[in-house]
Protein backbone atom coordinates (compact mmCIF):
# COMPACT_ATOMS: atom_id res chain seq x y z
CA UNK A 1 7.75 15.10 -13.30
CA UNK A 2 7.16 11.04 -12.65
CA UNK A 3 9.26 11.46 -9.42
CA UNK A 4 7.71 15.07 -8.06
CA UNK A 5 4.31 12.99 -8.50
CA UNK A 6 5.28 10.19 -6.32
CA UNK A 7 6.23 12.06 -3.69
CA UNK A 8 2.62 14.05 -3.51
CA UNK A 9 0.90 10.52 -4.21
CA UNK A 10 2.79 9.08 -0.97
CA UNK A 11 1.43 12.88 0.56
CA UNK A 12 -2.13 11.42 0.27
CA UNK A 13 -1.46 7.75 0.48
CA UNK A 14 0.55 7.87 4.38
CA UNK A 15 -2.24 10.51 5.40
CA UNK A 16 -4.88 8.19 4.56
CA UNK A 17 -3.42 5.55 6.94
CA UNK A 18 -2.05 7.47 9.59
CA UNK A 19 -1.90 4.56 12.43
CA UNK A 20 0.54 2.41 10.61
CA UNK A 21 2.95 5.50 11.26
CA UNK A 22 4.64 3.62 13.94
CA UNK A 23 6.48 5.78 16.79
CA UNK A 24 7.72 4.89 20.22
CA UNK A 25 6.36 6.27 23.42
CA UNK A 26 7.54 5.03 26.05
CA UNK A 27 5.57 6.74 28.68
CA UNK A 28 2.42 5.10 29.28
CA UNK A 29 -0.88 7.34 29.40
CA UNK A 30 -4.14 7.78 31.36
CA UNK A 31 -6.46 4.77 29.95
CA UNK A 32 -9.38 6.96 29.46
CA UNK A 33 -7.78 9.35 27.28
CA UNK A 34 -9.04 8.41 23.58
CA UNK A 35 -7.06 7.54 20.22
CA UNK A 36 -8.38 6.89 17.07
CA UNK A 37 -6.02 5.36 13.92
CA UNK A 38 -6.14 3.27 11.17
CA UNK A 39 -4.44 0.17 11.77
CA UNK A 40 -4.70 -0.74 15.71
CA UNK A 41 -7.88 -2.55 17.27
CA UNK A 42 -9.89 -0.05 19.32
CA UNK A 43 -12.53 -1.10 21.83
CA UNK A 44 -15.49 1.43 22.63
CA UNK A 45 -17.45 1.93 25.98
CA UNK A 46 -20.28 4.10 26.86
CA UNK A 47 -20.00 6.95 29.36
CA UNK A 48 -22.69 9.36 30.01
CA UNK A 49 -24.05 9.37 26.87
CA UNK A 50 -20.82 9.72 24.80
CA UNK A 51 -17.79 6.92 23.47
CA UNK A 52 -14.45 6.95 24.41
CA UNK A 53 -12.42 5.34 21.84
CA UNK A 54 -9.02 3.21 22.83
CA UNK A 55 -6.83 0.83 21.08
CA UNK A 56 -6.00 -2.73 22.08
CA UNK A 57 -2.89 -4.22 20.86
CA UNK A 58 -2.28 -8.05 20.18
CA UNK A 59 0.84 -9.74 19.31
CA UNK A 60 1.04 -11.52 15.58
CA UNK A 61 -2.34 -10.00 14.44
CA UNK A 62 -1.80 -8.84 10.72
CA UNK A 63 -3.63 -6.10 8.73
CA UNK A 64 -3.74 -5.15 5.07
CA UNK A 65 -4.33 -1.87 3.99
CA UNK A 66 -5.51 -1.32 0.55
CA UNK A 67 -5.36 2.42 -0.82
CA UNK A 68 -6.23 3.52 -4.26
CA UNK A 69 -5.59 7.13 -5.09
CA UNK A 70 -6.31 9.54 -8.59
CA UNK A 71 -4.45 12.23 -8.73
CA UNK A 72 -4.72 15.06 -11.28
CA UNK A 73 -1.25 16.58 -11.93
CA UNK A 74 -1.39 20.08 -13.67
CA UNK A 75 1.34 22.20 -14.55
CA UNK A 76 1.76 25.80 -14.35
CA UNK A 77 -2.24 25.62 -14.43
CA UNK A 78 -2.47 23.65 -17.12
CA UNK A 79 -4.06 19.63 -17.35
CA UNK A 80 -1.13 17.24 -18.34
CA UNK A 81 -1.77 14.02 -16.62
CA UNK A 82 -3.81 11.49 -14.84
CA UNK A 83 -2.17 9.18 -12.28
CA UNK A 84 -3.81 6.03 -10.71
CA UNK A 85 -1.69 4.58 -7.47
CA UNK A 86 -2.01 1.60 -5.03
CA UNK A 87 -0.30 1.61 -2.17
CA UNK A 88 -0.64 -1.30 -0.46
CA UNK A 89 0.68 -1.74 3.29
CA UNK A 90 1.09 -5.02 5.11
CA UNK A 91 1.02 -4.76 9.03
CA UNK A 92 2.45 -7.44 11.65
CA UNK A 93 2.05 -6.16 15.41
CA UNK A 94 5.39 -7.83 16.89
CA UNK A 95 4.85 -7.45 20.65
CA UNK A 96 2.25 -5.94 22.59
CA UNK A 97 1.25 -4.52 25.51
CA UNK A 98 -1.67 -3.20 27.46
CA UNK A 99 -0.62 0.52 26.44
CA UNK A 100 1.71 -0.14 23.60
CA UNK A 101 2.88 -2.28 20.81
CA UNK A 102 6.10 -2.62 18.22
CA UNK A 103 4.85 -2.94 14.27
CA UNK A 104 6.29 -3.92 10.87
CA UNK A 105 5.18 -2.40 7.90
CA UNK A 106 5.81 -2.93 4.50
CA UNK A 107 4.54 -0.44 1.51
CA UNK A 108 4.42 -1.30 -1.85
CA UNK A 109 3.23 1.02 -4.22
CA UNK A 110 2.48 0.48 -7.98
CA UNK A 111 1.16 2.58 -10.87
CA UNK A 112 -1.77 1.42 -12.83
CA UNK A 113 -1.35 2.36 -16.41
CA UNK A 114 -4.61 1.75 -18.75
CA UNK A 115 -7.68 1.47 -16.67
CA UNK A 116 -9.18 -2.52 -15.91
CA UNK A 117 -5.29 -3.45 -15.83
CA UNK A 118 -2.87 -4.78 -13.42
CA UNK A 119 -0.99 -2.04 -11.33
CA UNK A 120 3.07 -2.03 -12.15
CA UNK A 121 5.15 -1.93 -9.21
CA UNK A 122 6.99 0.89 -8.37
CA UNK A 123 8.91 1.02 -5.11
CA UNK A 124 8.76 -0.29 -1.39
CA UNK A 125 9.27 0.94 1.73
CA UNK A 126 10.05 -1.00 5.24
CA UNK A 127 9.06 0.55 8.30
CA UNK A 128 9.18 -0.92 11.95
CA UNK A 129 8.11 1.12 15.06
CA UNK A 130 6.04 1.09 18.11
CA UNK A 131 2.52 3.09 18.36
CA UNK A 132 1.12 3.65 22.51
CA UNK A 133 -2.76 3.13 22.71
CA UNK A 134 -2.95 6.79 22.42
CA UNK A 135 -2.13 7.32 19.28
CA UNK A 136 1.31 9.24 19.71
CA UNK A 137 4.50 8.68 17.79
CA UNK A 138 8.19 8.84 17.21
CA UNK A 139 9.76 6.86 14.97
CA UNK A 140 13.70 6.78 13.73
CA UNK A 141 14.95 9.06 11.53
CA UNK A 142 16.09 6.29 8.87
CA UNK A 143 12.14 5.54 8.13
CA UNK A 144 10.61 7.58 5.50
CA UNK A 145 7.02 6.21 5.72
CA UNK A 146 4.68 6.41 6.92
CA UNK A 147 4.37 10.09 5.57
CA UNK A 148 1.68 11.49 8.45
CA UNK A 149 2.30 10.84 11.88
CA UNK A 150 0.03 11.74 15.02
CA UNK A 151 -3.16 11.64 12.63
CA UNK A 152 -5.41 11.04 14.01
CA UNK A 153 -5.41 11.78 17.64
CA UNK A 154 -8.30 12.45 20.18
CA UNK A 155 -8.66 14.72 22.99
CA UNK A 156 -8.61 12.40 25.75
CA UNK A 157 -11.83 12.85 27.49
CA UNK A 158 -15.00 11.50 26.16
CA UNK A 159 -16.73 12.28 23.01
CA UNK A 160 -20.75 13.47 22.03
CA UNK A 161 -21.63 13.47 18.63
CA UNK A 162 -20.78 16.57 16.64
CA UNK A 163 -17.97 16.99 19.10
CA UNK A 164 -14.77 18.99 17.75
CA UNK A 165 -11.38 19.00 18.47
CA UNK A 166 -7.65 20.07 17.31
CA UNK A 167 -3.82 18.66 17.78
CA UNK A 168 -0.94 19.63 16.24
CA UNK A 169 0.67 16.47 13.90
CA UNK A 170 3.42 16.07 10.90
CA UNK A 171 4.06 14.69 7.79
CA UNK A 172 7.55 13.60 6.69
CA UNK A 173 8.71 13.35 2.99
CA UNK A 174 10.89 11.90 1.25
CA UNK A 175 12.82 14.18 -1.46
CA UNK A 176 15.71 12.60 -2.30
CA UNK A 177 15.16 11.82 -5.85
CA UNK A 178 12.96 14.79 -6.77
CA UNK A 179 14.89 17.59 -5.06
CA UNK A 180 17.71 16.24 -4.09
CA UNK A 181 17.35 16.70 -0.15
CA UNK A 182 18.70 14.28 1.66
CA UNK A 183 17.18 13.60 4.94
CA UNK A 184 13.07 13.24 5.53
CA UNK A 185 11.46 16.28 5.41
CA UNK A 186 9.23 17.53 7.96
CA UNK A 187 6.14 19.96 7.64
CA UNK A 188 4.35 20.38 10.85
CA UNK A 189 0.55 20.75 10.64
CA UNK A 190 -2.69 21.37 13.30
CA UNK A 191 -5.19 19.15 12.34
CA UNK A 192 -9.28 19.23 13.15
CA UNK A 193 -11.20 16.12 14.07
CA UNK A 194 -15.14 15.71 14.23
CA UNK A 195 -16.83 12.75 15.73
CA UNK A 196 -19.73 12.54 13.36
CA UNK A 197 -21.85 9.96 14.85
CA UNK A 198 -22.52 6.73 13.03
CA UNK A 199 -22.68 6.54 8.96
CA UNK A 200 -24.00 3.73 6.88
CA UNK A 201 -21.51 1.89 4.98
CA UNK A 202 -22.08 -0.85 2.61
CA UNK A 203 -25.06 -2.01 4.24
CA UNK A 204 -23.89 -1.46 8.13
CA UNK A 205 -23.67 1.25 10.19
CA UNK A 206 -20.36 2.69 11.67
CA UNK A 207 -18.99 5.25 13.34
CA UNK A 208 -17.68 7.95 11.71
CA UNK A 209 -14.82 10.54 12.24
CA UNK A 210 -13.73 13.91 9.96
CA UNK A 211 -10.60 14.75 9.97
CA UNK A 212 -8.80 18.31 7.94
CA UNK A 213 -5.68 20.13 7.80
CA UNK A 214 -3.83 22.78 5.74
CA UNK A 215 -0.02 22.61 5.24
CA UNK A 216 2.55 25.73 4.12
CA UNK A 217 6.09 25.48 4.28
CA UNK A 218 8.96 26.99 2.96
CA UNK A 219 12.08 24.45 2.36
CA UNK A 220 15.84 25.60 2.13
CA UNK A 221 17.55 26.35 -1.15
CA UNK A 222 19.41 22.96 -3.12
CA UNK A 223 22.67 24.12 -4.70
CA UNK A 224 22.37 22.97 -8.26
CA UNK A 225 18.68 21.45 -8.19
CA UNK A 226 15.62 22.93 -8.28
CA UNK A 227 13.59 22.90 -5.16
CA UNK A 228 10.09 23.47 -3.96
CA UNK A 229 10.02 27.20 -2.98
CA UNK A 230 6.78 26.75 -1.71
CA UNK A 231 4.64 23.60 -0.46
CA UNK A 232 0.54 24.12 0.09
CA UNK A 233 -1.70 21.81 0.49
CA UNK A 234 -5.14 21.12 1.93
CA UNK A 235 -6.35 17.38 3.54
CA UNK A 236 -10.04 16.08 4.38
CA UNK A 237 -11.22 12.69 5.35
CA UNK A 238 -13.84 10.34 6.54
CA UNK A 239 -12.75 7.78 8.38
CA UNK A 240 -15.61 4.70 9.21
CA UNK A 241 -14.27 2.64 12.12
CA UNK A 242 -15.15 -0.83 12.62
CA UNK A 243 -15.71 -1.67 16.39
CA UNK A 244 -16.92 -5.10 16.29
CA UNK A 245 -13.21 -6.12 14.43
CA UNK A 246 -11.65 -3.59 15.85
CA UNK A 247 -10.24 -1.48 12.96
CA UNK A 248 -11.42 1.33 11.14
CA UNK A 249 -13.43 -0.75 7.96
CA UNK A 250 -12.84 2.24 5.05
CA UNK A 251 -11.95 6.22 4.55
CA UNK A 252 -12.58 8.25 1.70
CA UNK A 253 -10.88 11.31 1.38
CA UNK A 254 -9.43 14.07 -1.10
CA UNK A 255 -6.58 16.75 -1.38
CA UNK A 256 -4.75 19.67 -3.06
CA UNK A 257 -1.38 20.28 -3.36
CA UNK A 258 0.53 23.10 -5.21
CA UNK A 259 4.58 23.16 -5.51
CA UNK A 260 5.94 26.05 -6.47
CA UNK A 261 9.49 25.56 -7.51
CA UNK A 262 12.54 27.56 -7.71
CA UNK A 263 12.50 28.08 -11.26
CA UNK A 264 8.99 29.52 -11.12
CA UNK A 265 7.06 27.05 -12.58
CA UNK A 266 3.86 25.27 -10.37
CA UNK A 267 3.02 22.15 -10.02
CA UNK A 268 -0.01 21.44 -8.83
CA UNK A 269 -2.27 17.80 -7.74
CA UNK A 270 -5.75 17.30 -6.91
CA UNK A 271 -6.68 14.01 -5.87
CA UNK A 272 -8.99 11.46 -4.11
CA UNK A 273 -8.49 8.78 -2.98
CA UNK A 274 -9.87 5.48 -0.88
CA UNK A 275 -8.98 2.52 1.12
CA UNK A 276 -10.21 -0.63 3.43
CA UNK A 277 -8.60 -2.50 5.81
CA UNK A 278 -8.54 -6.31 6.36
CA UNK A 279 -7.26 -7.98 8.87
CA UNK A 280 -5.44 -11.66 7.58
CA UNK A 281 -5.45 -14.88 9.12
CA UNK A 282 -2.32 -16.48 9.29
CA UNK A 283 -1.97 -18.48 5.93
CA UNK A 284 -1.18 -22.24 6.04
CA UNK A 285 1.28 -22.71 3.57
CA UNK A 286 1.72 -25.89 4.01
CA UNK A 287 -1.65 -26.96 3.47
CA UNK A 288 -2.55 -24.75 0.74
CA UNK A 289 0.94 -25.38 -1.14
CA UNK A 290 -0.09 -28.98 -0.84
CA UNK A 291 -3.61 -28.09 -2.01
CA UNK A 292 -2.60 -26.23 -5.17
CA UNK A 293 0.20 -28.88 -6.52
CA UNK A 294 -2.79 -31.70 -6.37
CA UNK A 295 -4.81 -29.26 -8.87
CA UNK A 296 -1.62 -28.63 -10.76
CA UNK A 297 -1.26 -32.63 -11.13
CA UNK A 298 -5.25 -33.41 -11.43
CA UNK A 299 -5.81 -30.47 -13.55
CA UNK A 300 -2.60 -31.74 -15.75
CA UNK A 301 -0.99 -27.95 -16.04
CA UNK A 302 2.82 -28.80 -17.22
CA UNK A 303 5.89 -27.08 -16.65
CA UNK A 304 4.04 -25.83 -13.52
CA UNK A 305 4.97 -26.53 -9.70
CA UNK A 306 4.42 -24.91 -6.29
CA UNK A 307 6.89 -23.22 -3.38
CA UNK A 308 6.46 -22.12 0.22
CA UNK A 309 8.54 -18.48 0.35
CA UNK A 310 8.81 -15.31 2.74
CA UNK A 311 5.32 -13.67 0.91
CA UNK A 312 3.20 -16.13 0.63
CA UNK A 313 2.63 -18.85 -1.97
CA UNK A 314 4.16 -19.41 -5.27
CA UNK A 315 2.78 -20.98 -8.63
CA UNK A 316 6.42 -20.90 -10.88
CA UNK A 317 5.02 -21.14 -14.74
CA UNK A 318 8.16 -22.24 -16.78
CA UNK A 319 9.10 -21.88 -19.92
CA UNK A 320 5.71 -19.84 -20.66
CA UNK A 321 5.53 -18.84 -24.02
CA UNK A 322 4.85 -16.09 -26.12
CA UNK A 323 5.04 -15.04 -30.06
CA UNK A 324 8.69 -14.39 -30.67
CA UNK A 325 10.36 -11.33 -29.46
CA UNK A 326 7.29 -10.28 -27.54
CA UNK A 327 4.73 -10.36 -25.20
CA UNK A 328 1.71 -11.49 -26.78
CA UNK A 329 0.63 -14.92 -24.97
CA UNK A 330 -0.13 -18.41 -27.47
CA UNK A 331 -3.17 -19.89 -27.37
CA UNK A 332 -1.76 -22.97 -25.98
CA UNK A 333 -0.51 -20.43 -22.89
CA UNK A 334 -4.19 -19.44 -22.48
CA UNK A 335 -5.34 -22.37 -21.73
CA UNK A 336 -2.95 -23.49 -19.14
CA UNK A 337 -3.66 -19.85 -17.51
CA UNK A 338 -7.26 -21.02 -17.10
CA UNK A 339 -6.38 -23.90 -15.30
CA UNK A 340 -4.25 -21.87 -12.83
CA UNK A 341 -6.94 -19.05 -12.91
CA UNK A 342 -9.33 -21.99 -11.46
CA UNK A 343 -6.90 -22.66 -8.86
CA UNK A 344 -6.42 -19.11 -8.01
CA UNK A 345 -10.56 -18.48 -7.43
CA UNK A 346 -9.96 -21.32 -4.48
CA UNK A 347 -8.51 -18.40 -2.54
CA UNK A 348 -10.07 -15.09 -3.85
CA UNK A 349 -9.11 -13.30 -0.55
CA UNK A 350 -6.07 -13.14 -1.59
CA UNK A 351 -3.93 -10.65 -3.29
CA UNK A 352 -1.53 -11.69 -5.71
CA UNK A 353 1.97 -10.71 -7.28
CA UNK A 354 2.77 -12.01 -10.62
CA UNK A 355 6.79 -11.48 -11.49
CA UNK A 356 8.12 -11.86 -14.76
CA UNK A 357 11.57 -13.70 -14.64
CA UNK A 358 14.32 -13.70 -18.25
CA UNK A 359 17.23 -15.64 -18.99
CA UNK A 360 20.74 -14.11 -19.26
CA UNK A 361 20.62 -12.96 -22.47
CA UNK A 362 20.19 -9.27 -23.87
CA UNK A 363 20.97 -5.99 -22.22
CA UNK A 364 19.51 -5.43 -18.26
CA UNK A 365 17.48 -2.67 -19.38
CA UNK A 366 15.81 -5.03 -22.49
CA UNK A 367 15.41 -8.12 -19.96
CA UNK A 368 13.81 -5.77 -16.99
CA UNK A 369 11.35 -4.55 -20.15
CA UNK A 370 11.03 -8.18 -21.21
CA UNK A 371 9.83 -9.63 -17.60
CA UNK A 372 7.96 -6.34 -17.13
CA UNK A 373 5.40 -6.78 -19.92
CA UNK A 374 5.14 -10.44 -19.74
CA UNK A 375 3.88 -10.56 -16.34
CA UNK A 376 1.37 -8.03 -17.23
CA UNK A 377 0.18 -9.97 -19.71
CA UNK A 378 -0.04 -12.78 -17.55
CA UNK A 379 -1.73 -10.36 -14.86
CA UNK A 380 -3.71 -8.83 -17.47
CA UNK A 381 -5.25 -12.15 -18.77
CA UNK A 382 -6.11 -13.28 -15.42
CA UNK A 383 -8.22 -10.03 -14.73
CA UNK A 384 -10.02 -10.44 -18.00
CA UNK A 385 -11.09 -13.54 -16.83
CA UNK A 386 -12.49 -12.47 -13.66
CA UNK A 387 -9.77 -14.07 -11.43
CA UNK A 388 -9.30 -10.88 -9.62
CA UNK A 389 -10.08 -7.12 -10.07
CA UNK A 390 -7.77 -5.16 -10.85
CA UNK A 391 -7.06 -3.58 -7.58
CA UNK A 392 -6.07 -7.34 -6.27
CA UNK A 393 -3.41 -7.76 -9.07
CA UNK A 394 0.72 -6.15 -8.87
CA UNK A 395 3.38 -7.25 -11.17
CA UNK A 396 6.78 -7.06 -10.73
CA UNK A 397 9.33 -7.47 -13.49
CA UNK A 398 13.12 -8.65 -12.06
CA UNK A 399 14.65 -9.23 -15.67
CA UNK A 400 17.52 -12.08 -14.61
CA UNK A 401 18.14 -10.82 -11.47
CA UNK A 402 16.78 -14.30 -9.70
CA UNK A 403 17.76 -17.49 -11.93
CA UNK A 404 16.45 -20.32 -10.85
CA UNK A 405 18.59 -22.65 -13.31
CA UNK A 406 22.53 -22.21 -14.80
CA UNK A 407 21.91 -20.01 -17.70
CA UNK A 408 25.27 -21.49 -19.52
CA UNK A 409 22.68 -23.92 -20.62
CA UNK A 410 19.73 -24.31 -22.70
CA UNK A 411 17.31 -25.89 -19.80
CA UNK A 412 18.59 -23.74 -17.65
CA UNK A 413 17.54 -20.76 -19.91
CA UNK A 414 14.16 -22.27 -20.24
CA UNK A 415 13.75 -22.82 -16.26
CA UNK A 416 14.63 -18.78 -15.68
CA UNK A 417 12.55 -18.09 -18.59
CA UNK A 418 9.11 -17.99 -16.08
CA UNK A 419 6.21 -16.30 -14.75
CA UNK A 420 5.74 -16.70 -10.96
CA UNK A 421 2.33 -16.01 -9.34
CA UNK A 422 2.66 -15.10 -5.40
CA UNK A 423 -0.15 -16.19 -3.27
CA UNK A 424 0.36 -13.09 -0.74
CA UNK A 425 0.07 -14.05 2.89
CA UNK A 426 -0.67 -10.19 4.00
């Protein structure tokens, strides 16, 4: 059930954020024809009395995408669950040009578990493609996300308010572990878009785009697995684009899906979801690594030190202790948490990962639960303490899998024995 869920949650999630679903077009199109998306910087002009709408593309800018999604899972009609996801999606345009530009994207997606808690990692996805500034896309087979691609698109001419229009788009899932299909599959879709004027939106006004579609498909038989018989679903969305940066600034949106399955039983999601977009400057590691290991030595926090890696910025915690054979933090632990939480509030724009890290000792499973629950009550404590809300806050558990010491030893043991907190760069 965990796995058919993540699959409808990603359903929602890549829908919501259409424009990081990277394609390449080669063939470059009319200028005045007009694209929205999600991800891309747009700029707007004014021609008899209506916008046309256009992305601009510059190499190295960097967005973040923050979507948080709760789904209601019910099965065969009946109220068994409540899921709360994050996806969160870091962009990097690579090259650019006038009409087109190559992107890397990276999703992570975690599962919150209790509410006003960290969110628990779950998987990640890579994708790399290139989007044209109309919107259009292709992207290579080997990429599963993002999961809707051509959303949205606009009609190429330009647009009044209350304006409608139609184009056909796609999702693509990924059912490998749930049914057992091996290769992405694709349900094809028309979708309706409505340029709604502007819309006031946390004290500034914006303008605003709807966008709906309906989904039915019918997937091949799996020998020897049960498979979705059936897929319907239904999609709407608000989209509030941000001109002056050049991005959309937020979307709200909500959606039903019902799975019937090849044993008869239904499965069936209704969820709603939300996200905003940031773009990030380019993080000076140097300087801020530099920064944070004069509070760690001014501030006196021991067993504590600083590192400049591929995400961002880490703060490694060794040897961080808790009562004996679990994960309940000491007192004297609290205190040295404070002291980094003080730290932390230096760069509140920032998201961060906290990864819990075990010695070699134990079975895989007991050290992945061991690093699991440790950074989340690392993560955990921080949020009580208004370091970050929850939504700013992943953990990551890697059991032993990244020693930082020779565990044939006893200060090696204590040196993999850690909690790591990431500074994340995007």
């Amino acid at each position: 059930m965990a796995v058919i869920l993540q699959y409808v949650i990603y359903f929602f999630q890549g829908t919501a954020k259409t424009a990081l679903a990277g394609a390449i077009r080669s063939i470059c199109m009319n200028k005045k024809n007009i694209v929205s998306g999600l991800i891309l910087a747009f700029g707007i002009c004014t021609a008899a009395g209506a916008e046309t709408f256009e992305y601009k593309f510059a190499a190295g800018n960097k967005y973040r995408i923050v979507s948080a999604v709760e789904v209601d899972v019910y099965f065969d009609h009946q109220f068994i669950d409540r899921a709360r996801k994050l996806t969160r999606i870091s962009i990097e345009i690579t090259d650019a040009e006038e009409d087109a530009a190559q992107i890397n994207a990276v999703y992570t997606s975690s599962e919150q578990r209790e509410e006003d808690t960290s969110f628990q990692w779950e998987r990640e996805y890579t994708s790399v493609f290139v989007q044209d500034n109309l919107g259009y896309i292709t992207i290579d087979p080997q990429y599963y996300m993002p999961t809707a691609r051509n959303v949205p698109v606009f009609p190429g001419r330009d647009l009044k308010e209350g304006e409608s229009w139609t184009a056909a788009g796609y999702e693509m899932h990924d059912f490998r572990e749930a049914f057992g299909i091996d290769k992405p599959y694709l349900i094809p879709f028309e979708a309706r878009y409505t340029y709604l004027g502007s819309r006031e939106w946390k004290g500034k006004s914006y303008p605003v785009f709807s966008v709906s579609y309906r989904i039915f498909s019918e997937p091949d038989a799996v020998q020897g697995r049960t498979w979705p018989r059936r897929i319907m679903g239904g999609y709407d969305q608000l989209i509030y684009w941000d001109p002056e940066n050049g991005h959309e600034a937020a979307y709200y949106g909500s959606f039903r899906l019902i799975i019937q399955l090849s044993n008869g039983l239904t499965v069936e999601q209704r969820g709603r979801g939300r996200g905003e977009v940031a773009e990030s400057e380019i993080m000076k590691k140097e300087d801020i690594a530099q920064s944070i290991a004069d509070e760690i030595a001014r501030l006196g926090i021991n067993d504590a030190s600083v590192r400049i890696d591929d995400e961002g910025i880490t703060i490694n915690m060794e040897n961080i202790q808790f009562q004996p054979n679990s994960a309940i933090l000491l007192e004297s632990e609290k205190s040295k948490l404070d002291k980094i939480g003080e730290i932390l509030k230096q760069f509140a724009d920032r998201d961060i990962l906290v990864g819990g890290h075990t010695a070699l000792a134990g079975t895989a499973a007991a050290r992945m639960k061991t690093s699991q629950d440790r950074a989340a009550a690392v993560a955990n404590y921080l949020i009580s303490r208004g370091v970050r809300n929850s939504s700013q806050v992943v953990i990551r558990g890697y059991g032993a899998e990244r020693p930082l010491a020779d565990n044939s030893t006893a200060e090696g043991m204590a040196k993999n024995r850690r909690v790591e907190i990431t500074l994340l760069e995007n």
